[in-house]
Protein backbone atom coordinates (compact mmCIF):
# COMPACT_ATOMS: atom_id res chain seq x y z
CA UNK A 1 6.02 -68.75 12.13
CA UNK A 2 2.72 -70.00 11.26
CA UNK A 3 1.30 -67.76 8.20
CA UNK A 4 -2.24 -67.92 7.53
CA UNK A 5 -3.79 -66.16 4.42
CA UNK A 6 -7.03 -64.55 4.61
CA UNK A 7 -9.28 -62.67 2.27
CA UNK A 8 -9.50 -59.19 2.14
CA UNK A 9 -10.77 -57.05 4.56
CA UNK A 10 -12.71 -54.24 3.18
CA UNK A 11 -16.30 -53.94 5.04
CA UNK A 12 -17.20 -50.10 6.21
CA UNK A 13 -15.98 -49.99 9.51
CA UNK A 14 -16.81 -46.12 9.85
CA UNK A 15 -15.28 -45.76 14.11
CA UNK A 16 -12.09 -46.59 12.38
CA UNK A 17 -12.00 -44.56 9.45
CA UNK A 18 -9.95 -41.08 9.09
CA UNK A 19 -12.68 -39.01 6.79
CA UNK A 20 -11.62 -36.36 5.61
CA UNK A 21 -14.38 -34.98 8.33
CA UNK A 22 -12.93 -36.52 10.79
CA UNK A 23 -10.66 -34.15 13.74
CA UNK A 24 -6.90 -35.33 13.70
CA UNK A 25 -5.74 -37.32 16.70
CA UNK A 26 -3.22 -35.10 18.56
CA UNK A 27 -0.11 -37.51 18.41
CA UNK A 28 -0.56 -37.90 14.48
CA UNK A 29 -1.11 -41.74 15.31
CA UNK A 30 -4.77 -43.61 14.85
CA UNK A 31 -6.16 -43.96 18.25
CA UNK A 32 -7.66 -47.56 18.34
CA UNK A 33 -7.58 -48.05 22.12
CA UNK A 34 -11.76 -47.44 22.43
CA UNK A 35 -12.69 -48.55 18.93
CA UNK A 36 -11.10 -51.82 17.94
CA UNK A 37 -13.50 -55.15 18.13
CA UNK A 38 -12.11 -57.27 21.22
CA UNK A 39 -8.75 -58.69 20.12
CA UNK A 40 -8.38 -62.23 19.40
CA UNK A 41 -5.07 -63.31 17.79
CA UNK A 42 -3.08 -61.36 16.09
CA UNK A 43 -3.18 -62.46 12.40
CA UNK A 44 -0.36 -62.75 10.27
CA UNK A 45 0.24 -62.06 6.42
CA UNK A 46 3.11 -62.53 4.44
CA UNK A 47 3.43 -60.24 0.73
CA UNK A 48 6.18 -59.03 -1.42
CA UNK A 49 5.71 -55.47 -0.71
CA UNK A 50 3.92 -53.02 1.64
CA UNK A 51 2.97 -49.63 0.40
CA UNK A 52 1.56 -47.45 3.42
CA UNK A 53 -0.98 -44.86 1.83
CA UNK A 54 -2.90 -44.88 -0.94
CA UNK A 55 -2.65 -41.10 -2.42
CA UNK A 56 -0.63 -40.43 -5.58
CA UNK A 57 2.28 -41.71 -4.37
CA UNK A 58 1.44 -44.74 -3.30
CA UNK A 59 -1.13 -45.62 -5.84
CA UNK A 60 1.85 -45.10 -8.86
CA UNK A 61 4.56 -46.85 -6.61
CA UNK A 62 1.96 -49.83 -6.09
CA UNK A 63 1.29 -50.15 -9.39
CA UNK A 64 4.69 -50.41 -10.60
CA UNK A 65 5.48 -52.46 -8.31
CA UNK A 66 2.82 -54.83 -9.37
CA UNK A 67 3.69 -54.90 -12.76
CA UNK A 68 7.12 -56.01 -12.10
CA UNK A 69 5.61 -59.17 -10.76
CA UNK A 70 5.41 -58.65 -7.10
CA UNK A 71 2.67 -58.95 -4.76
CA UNK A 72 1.61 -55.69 -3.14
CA UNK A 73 -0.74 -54.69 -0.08
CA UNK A 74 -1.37 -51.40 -0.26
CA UNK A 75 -2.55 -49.95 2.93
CA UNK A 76 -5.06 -46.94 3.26
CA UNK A 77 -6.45 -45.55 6.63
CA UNK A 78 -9.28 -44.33 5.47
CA UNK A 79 -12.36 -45.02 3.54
CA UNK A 80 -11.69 -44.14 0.27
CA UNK A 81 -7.87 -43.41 -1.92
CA UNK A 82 -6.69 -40.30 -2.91
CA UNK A 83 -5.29 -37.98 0.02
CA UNK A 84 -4.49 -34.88 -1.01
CA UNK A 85 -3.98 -35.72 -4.52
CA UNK A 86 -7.27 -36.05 -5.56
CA UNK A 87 -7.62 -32.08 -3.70
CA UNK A 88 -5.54 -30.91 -6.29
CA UNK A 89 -5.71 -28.85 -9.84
CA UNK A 90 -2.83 -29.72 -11.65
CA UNK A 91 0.15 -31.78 -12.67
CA UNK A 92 3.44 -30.36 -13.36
CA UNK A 93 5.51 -31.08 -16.30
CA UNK A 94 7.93 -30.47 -19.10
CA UNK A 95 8.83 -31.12 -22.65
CA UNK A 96 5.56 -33.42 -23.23
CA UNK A 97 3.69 -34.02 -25.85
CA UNK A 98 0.23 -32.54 -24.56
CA UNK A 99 2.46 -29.15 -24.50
CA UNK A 100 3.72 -29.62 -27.63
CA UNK A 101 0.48 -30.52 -28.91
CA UNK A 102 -1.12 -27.15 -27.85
CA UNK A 103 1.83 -24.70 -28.78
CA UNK A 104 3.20 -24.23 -25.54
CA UNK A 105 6.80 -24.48 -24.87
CA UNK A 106 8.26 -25.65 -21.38
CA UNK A 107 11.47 -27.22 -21.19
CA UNK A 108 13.15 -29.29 -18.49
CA UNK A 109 15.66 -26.01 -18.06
CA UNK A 110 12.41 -24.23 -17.81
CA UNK A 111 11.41 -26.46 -14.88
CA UNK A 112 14.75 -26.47 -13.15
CA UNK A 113 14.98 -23.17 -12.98
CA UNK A 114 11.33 -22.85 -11.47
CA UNK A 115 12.31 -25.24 -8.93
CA UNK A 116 15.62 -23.50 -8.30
CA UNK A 117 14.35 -19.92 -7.59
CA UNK A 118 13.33 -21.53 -4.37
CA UNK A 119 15.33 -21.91 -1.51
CA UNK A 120 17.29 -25.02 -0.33
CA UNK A 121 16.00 -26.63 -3.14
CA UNK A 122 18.68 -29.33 -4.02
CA UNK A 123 19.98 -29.42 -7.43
CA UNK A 124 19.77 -33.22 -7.68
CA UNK A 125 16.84 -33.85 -6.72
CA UNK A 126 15.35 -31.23 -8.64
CA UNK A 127 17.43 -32.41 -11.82
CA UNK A 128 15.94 -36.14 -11.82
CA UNK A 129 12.47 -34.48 -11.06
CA UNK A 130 12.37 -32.34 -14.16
CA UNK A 131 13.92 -35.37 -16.13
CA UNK A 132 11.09 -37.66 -14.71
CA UNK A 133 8.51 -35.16 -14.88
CA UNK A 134 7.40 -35.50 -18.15
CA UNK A 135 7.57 -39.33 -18.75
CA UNK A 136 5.07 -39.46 -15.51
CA UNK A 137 2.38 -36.88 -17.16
CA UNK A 138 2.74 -39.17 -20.32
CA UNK A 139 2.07 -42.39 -18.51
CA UNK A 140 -0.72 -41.01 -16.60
CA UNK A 141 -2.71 -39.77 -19.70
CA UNK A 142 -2.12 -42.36 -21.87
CA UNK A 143 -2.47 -45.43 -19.24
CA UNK A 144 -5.12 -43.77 -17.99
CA UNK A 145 -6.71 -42.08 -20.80
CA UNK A 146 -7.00 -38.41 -18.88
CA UNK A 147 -7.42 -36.13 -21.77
CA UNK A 148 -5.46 -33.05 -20.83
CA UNK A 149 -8.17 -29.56 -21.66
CA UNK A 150 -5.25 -26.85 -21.13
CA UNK A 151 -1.42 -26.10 -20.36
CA UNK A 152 0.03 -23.26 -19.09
CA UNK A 153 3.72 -23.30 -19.19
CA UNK A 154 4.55 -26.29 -16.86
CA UNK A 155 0.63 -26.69 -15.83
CA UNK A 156 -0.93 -29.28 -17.25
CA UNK A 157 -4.69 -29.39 -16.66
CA UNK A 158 -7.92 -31.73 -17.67
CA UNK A 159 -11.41 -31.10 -16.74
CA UNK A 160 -13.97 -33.92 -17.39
CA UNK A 161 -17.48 -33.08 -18.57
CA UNK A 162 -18.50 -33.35 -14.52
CA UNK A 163 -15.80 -30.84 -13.67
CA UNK A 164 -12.92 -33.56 -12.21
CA UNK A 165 -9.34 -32.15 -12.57
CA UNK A 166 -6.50 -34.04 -13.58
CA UNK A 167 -4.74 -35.20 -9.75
CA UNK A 168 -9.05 -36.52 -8.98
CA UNK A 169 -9.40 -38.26 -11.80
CA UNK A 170 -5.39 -39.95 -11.65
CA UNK A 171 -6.80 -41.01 -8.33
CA UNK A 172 -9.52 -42.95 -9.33
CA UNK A 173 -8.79 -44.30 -12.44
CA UNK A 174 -5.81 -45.43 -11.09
CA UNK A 175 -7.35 -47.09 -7.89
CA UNK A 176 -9.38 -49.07 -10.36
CA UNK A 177 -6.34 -49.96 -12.25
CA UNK A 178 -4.62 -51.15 -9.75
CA UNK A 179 -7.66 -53.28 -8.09
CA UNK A 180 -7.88 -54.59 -11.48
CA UNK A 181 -4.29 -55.89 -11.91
CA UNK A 182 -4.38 -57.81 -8.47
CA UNK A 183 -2.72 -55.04 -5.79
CA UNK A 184 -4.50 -56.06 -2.77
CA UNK A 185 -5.69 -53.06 -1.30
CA UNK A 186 -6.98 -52.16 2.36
CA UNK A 187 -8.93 -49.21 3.36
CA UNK A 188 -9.92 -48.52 6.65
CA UNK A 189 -6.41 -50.35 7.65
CA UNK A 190 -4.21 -48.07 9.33
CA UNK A 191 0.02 -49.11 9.44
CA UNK A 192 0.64 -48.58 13.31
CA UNK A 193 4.35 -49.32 13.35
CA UNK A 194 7.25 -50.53 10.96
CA UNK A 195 8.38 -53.96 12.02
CA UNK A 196 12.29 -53.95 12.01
CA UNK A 197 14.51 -57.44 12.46
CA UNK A 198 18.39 -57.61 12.41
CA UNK A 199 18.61 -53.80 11.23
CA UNK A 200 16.18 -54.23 8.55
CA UNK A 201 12.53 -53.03 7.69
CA UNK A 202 11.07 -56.66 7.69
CA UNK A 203 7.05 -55.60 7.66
CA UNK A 204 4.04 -53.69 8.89
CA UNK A 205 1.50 -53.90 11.94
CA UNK A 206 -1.56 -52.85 10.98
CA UNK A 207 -5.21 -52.61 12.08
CA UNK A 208 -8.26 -53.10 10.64
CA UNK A 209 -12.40 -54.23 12.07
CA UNK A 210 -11.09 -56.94 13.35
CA UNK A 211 -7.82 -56.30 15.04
CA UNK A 212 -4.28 -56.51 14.11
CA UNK A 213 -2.13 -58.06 11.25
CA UNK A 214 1.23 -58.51 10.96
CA UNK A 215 2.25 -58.00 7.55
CA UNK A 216 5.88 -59.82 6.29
CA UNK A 217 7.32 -58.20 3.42
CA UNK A 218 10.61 -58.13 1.93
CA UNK A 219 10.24 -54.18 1.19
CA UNK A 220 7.96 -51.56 2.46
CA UNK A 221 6.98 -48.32 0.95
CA UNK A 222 6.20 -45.06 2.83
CA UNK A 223 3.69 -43.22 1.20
CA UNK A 224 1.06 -41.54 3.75
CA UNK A 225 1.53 -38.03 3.45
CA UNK A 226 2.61 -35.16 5.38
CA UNK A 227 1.30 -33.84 8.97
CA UNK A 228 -0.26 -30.59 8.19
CA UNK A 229 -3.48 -31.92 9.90
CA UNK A 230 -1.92 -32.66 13.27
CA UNK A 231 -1.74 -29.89 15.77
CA UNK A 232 1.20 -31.52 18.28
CA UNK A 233 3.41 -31.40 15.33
CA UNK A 234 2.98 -28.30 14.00
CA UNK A 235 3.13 -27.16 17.33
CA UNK A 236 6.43 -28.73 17.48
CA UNK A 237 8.11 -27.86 14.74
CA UNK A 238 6.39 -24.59 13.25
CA UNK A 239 4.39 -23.49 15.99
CA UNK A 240 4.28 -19.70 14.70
CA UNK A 241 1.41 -21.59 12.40
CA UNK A 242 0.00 -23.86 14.81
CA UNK A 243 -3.87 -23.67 15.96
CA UNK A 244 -4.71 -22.32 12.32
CA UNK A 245 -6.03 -24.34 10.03
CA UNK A 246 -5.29 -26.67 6.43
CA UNK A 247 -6.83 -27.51 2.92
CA UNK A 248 -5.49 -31.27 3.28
CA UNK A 249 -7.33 -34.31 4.66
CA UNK A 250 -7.98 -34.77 8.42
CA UNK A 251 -5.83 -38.10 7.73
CA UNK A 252 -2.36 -35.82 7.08
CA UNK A 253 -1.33 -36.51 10.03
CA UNK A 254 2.26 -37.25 9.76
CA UNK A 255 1.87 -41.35 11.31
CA UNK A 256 4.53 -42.46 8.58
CA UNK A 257 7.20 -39.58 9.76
CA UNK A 258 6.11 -40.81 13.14
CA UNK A 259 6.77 -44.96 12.83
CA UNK A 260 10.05 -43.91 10.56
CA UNK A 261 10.97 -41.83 13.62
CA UNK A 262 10.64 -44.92 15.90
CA UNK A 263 12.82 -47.05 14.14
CA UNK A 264 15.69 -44.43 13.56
CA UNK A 265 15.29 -42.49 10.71
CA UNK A 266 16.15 -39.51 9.64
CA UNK A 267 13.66 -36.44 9.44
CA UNK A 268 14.73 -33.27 7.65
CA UNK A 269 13.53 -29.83 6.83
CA UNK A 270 10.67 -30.31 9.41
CA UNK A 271 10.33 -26.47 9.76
CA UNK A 272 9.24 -25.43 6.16
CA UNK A 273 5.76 -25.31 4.99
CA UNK A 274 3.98 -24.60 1.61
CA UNK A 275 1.24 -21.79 2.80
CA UNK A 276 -1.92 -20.24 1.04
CA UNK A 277 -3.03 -17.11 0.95
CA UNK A 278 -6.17 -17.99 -0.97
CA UNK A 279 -8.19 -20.29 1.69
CA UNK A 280 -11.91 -19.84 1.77
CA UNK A 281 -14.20 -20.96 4.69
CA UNK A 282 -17.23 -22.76 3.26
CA UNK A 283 -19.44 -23.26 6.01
CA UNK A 284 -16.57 -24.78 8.24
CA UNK A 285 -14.65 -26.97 5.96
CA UNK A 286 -11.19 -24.81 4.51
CA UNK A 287 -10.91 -25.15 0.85
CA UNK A 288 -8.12 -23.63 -1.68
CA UNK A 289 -9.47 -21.35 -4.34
CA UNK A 290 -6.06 -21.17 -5.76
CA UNK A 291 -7.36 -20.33 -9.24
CA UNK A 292 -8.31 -16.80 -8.38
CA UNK A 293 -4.74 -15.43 -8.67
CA UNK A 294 -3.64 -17.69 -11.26
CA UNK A 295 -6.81 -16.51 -14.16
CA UNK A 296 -5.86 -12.84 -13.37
CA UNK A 297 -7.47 -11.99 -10.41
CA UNK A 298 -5.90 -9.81 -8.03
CA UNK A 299 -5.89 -9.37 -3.51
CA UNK A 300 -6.28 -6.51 -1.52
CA UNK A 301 -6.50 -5.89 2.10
CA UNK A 302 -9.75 -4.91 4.12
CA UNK A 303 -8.80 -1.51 3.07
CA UNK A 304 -9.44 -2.01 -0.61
CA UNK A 305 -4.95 -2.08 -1.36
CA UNK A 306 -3.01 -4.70 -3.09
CA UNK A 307 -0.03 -5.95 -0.88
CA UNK A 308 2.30 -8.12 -2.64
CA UNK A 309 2.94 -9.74 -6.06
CA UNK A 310 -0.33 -11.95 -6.38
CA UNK A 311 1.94 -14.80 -8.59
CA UNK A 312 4.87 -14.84 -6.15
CA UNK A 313 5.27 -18.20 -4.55
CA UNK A 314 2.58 -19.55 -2.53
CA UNK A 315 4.18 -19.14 1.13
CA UNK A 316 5.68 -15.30 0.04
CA UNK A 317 2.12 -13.86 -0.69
CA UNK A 318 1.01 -16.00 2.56
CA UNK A 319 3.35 -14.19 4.70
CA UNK A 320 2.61 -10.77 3.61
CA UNK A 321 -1.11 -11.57 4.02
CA UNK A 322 -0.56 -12.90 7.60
CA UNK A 323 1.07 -9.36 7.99
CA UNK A 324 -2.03 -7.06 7.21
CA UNK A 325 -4.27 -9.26 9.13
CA UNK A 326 -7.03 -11.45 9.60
CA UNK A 327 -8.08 -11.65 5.95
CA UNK A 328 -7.86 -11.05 2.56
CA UNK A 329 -10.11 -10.53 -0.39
CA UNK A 330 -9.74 -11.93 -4.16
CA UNK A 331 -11.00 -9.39 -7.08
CA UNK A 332 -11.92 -11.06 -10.34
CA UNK A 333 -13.98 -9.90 -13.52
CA UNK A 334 -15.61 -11.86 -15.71
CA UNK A 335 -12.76 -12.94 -17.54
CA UNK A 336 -11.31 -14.32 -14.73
CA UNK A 337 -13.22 -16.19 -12.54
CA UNK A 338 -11.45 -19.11 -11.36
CA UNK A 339 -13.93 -20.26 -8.78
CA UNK A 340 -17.14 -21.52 -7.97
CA UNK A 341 -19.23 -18.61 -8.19
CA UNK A 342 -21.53 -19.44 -4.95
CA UNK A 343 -18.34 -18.91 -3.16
CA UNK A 344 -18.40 -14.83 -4.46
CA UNK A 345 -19.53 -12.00 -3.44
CA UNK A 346 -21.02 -10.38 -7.14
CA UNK A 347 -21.59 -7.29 -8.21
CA UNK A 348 -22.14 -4.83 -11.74
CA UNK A 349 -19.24 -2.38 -10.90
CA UNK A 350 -16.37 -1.98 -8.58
CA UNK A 351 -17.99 0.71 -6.46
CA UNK A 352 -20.78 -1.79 -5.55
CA UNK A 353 -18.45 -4.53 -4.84
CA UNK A 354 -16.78 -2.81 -2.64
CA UNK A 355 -19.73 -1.37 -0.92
CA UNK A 356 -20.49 -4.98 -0.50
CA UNK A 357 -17.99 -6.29 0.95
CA UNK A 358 -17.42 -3.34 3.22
CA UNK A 359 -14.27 -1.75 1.38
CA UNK A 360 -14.13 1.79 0.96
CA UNK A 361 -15.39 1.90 -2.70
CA UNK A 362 -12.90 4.87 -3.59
CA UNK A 363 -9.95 2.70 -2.55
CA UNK A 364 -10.76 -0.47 -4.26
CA UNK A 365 -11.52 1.83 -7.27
CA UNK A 366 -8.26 3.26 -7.52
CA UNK A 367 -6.54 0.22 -6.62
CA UNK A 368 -8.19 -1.72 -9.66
CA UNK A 369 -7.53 1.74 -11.89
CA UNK A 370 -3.59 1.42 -11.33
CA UNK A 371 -3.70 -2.39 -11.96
CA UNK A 372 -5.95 -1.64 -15.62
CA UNK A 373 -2.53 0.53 -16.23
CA UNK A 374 -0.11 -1.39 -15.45
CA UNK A 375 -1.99 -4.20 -17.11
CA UNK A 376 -1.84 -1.74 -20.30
CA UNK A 377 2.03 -1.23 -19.78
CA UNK A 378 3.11 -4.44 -19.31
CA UNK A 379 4.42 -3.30 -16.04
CA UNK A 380 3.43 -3.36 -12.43
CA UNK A 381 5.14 -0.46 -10.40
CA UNK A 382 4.38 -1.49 -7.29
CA UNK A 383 4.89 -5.55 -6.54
CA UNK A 384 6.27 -6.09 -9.93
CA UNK A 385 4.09 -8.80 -10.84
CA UNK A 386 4.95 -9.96 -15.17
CA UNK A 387 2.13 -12.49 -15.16
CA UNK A 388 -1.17 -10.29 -14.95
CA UNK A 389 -3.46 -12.42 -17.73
CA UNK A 390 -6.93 -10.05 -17.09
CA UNK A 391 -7.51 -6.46 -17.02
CA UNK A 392 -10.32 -6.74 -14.66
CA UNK A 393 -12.53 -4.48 -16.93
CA UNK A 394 -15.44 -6.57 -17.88
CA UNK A 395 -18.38 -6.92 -15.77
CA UNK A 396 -19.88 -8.64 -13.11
CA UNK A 397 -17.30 -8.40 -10.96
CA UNK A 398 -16.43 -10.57 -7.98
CA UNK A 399 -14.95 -10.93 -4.48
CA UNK A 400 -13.76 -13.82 -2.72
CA UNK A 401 -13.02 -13.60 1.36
CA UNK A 402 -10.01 -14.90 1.97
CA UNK A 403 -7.08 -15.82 4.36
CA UNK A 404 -4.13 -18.22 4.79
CA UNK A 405 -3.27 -21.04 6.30
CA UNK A 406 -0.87 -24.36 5.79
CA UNK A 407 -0.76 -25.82 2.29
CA UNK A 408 1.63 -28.72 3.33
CA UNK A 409 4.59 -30.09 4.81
CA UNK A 410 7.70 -29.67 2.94
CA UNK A 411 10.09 -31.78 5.48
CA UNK A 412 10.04 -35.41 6.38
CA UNK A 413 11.69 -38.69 6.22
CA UNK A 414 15.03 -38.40 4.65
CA UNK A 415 15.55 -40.20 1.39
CA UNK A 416 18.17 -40.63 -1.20
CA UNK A 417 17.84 -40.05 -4.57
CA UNK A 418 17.18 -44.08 -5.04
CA UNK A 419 13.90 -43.11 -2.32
CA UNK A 420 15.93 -45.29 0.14
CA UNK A 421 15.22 -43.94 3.88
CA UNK A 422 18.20 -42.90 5.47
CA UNK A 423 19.31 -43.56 9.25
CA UNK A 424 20.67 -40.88 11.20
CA UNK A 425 24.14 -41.50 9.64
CA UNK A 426 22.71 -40.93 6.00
CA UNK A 427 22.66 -44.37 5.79
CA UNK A 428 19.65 -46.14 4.02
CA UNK A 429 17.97 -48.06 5.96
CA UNK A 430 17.22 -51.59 4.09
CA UNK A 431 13.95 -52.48 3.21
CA UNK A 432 12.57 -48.90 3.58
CA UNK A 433 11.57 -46.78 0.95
CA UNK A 434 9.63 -43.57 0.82
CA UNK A 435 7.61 -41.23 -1.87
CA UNK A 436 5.17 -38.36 -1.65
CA UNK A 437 4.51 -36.06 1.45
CA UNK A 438 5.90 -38.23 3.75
CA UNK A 439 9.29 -37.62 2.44
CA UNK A 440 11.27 -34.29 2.61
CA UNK A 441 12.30 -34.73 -1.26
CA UNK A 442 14.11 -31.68 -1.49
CA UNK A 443 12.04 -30.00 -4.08
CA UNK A 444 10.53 -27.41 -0.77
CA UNK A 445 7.25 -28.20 -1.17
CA UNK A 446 7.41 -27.41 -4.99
CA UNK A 447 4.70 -29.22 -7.70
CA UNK A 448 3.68 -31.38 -4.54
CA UNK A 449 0.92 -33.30 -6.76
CA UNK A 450 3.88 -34.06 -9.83
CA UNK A 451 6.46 -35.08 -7.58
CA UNK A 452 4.73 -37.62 -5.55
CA UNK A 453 3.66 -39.57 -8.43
CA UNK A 454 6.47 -38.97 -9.92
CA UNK A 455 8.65 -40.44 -7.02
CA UNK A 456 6.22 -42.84 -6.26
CA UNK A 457 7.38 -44.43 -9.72
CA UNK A 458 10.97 -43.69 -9.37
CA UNK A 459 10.50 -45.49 -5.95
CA UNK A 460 8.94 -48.18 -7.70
CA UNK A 461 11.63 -49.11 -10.05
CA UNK A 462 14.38 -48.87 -7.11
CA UNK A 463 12.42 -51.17 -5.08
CA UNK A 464 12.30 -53.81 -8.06
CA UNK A 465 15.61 -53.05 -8.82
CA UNK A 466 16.71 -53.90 -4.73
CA UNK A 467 14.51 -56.85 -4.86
CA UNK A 468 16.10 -58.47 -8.24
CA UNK A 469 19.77 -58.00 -7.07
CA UNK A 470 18.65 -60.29 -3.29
């Protein structure tokens, strides 16, 4: 075949792009049948390795890949990098030496046995994750000079003087990293289908402005996130959550499950989602105000009564919300709020609050009452949450509306602990790797942010590793 190289392709072709304003197609695949220019030829490239979404995952795998001297395209749908990475608060680690360095103690048994108290979460995978963990927060701060502000057992935050958290700013000081050290990367260039010759993963077709290319690559790298955006496949596999809505990008729309579907790979743990119980609706766009259990706050019903353990797992609390109805609201003090304050409802006492936000101000009042005791004994009698952090005494006090909804995906393609994509056999299917949301990593939707960077460079060094021994 005749290869041609061409310059990249990077102008602002917005009727392609997948903002994160933009409504998800319904078969999770970029519709391009009204929007692309008039075809001409279809181009072809030829590259070492293809990475297929630029969020954490694919960002760190690129990069390492790069620096163990092979030429990368790194593919991106939409406009800008990130995905749901750069959505995020935190990163997840243990036994590193921002913890040590502000007193707080969190081992990788500590993290294990976090992981573990969820179910189906496989003790392998969860065992190189917490040994990996740590080296990844370490690489990210000092490679990319985040300066971590706080840690909170395995929580590792940094806010910049503008307010970025740790996963934003990993996003785009890594992007420029990356751009800097020659990975050739492509926004608004969607991967339409995995190109497989002889039984192997030989390349990607892609689109971009000005129609398709053809890349050739001796590996490609599955990094484009999960499908909680698309409707058909939540539909299809959790439909008791379907029609609702998600924090992620419009762009999660599950096209890399979908093209590793085509070619015969494995998908597992489809069913299970991460939920949230604390989504807020700012003016039509869903955003996660996570932060308002995790400073101290606590969530009652539209009576004015707690219902569950506010620091039990994401998708427990969710499911008890979902129970007492359409919504939920967030109680915080001064000490404790964790959000943007245009987003609460404020008032001087709890009575007013509640007479606010049209709770029976006797309720809510004894409600926060038997919280300021158990707060005092060190012991909550009715949910049995440990973890309470504010007495939610001080004034002004604050309410948040709000409900849940999908988090993420926790299923996906199947991979090995190598991030090889396996076949329906368990088999791994050569050439094909995967890393991030895309993958069902067997961690059930735990430290999401922590784990696809975190296999995005364990990904990495398999791939180089593959690639050496050919």
């Amino acid at each position: 075949k005749e290869m041609k190289n061409l310059k990249k392709v990077m102008g602002m072709a917005l009727i392609l792009a997948l903002s994160a304003c933009t409504a998800a197609p319904k078969n999770g695949l970029p519709d391009t049948s009204k929007t692309s220019s008039p075809q001409t030829e279809v181009r072809e490239e030829t590259t070492d390795v293809v990475v297929i979404g630029a969020g954490g995952a694919g960002l760190t795998a690129a990069y390492f890949v790069k620096q163990g001297g092979k030429d990368v395209v790194l593919l991106e749908k939409r406009a800008m990098t990130g995905g749901n990475t750069a959505l995020a608060g935190f990163f997840a680690a243990n036994s590193t030496k921002m913890q040590e360095a502000m007193g707080d103690v969190y081992t990788q048994q500590d993290q294990i046995d976090f992981l573990m108290e969820t179910e189906g979460t496989d003790p392998e995978f969860a065992r190189l994750f917490a040994e990996n963990s740590g080296p990844s927060a370490e690489w990210a701060v000092d490679t990319l000079g985040i300066e971590v502000t706080r840690v909170n057992g395995r929580e590792i935050y940094a806010v910049d003087e503008k307010g970025t958290k740790f996963p934003a700013q990993f996003v785009s000081k890594l992007t420029a990293l990356n751009q800097q050290i020659g990975v050739d990367l492509r926004t608004e260039c969607p991967a339409i289908s995995l190109i497989k010759e002889d039984g192997r993963i030989t390349g990607v077709e892609a689109e971009d402005a000005q129609g398709k290319i053809l890349f050739h690559a001796q590996t490609v790298i599955l990094a484009s996130g999960g499908y909680a955006a698309n409707q058909e496949m939540l539909q299809e596999y959790v439909p008791e959550w379907a029609g609702g809505t998600t924090s992620n990008t419009a762009a999660t729309t599950g096209d890399g499950i979908r093209m590793a579907q085509a070619i015969g790979a494995a998908l597992s743990n489809m069913d299970q989602l991460t939920l949230n119980p604390t989504f807020y609706d700012d003016h039509g766009t869903t955003m996660s105000v996570s932060g308002v259990r995790y400073e101290g706050g606590i969530l009652v019903d539209p009576t004015g009564k707690r219902f569950a353990n506010e620091m039990a797992n994401y998708t427990e609390v969710s499911e008890a919300e979902k129970a007492i109805g359409s919504h939920a609201f967030a109680i915080m003090d001064s000490t404790s709020l964790a959000c943007n304050p245009k987003y609460a409802v404020e008032a001087e006492s709890i009575e007013a609050l509640a007479e606010k936000i049209g709770v029976d101000p006797k309720t809510l009042s004894q409600t926060v009452a038997s919280y300021q005791k158990y707060y005092d004994n060190e012991n909550d009698e009715e949910f049995g949450r440990t973890d309470m952090r504010s007495r939610l005494d001080t004034a002004p006090f604050y309410a948040v509306p709000v409900f849940p909804g999908v988090h993420h995906t926790r299923g996906g393609v199947s991979i090995d602990l190598r991030s090889q994509v396996l076949d329906l056999k368990g088999n791994p299917i050569p050439g094909l790797y995967g890393a991030g949301e895309v993958t069902d990593n067997k961690l059930m939707g735990n430290d999401p942010v922590a784990a696809g960077i975190t296999f995005g460079r364990l990904c990495a060094q398999s791939v180089l590793e593959d690639l050496q021994s050919q």
